[in-house]
Protein backbone atom coordinates (compact mmCIF):
# COMPACT_ATOMS: atom_id res chain seq x y z
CA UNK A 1 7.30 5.02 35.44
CA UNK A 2 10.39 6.04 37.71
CA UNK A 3 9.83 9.75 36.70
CA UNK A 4 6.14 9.57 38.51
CA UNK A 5 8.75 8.96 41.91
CA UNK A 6 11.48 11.10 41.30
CA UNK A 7 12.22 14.91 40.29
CA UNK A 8 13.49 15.65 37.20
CA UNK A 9 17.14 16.71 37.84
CA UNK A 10 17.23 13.07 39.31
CA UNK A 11 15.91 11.33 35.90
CA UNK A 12 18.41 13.66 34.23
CA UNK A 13 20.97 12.19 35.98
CA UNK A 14 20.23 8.45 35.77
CA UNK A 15 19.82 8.55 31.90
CA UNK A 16 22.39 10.90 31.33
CA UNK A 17 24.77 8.28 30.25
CA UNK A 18 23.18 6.66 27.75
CA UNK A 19 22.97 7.58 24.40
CA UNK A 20 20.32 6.77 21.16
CA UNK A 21 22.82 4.83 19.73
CA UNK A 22 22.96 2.14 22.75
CA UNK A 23 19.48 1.39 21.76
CA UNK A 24 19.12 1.71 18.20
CA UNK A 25 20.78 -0.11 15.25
CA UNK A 26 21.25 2.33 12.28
CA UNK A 27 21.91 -0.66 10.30
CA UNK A 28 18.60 -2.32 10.95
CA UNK A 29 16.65 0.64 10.37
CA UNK A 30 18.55 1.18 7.06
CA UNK A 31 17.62 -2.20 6.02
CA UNK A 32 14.23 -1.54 6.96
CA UNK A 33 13.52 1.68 5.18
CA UNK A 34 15.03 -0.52 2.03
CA UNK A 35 12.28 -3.22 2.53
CA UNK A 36 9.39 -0.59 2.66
CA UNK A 37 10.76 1.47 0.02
CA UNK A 38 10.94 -1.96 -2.44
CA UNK A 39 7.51 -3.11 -1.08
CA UNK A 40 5.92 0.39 -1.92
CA UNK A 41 7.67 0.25 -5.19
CA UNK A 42 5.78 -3.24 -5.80
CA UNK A 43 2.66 -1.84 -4.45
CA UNK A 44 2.64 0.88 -6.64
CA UNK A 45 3.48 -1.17 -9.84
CA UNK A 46 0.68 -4.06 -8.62
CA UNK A 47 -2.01 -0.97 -8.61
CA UNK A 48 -1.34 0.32 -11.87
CA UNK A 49 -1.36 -3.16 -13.46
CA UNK A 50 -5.23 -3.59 -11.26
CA UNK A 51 -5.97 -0.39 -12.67
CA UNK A 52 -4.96 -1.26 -16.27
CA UNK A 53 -6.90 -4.87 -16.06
CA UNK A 54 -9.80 -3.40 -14.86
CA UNK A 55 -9.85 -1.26 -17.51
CA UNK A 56 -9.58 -4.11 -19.92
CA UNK A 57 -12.47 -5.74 -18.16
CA UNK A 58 -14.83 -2.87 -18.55
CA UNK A 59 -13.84 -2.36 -22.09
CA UNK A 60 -14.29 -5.71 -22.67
CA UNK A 61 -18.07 -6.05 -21.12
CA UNK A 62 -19.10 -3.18 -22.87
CA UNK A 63 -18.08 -4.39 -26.28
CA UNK A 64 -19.67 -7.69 -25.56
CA UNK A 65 -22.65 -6.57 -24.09
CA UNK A 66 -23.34 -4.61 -26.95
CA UNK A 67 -22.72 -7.61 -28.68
CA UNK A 68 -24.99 -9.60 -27.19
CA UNK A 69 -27.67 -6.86 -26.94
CA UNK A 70 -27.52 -6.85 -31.13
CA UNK A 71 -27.13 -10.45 -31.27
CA UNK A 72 -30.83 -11.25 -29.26
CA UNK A 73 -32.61 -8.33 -30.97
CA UNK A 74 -31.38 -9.82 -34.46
CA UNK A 75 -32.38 -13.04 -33.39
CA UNK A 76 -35.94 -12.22 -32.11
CA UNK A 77 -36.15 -10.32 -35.75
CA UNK A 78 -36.58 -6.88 -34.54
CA UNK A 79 -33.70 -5.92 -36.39
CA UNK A 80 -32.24 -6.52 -39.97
């Protein structure tokens, strides 16, 4: 909010001094970019087993219903 009160030669000059490196820790950001890297990994791997399971599920419901579609028209005698 300084810069709304002074010129810009004057900003200049007060941060001049400091550098990106008094402020950021490479080290954390390394470790950070690991973390999201594993947890995307994870995420990835967690989708394709919900994709495969659901899958499974509507293989599954279709095979049974037909199943049970056979099953009540067998039992009501409508088919041999």
């Amino acid at each position: 909010m300084i810069q709304n009160y002074l010129q810009g030669w004057e900003v200049n000059q007060l941060i001049q001094n400091y550098q990106k490196s008094d402020f950021w820790d490479k080290g954390l950001e390394a470790s950070i970019k690991q973390e999201l890297s594993t947890y995307k990994h994870q995420l990835f791997d967690f989708s394709d087993t919900l994709t495969a399971v659901s899958r499974r599920m509507a293989d599954y419901d279709s095979q049974e219903g037909a199943r049970l579609f056979k099953q009540d028209i067998t039992a009501r005698g409508k088919v041999r």
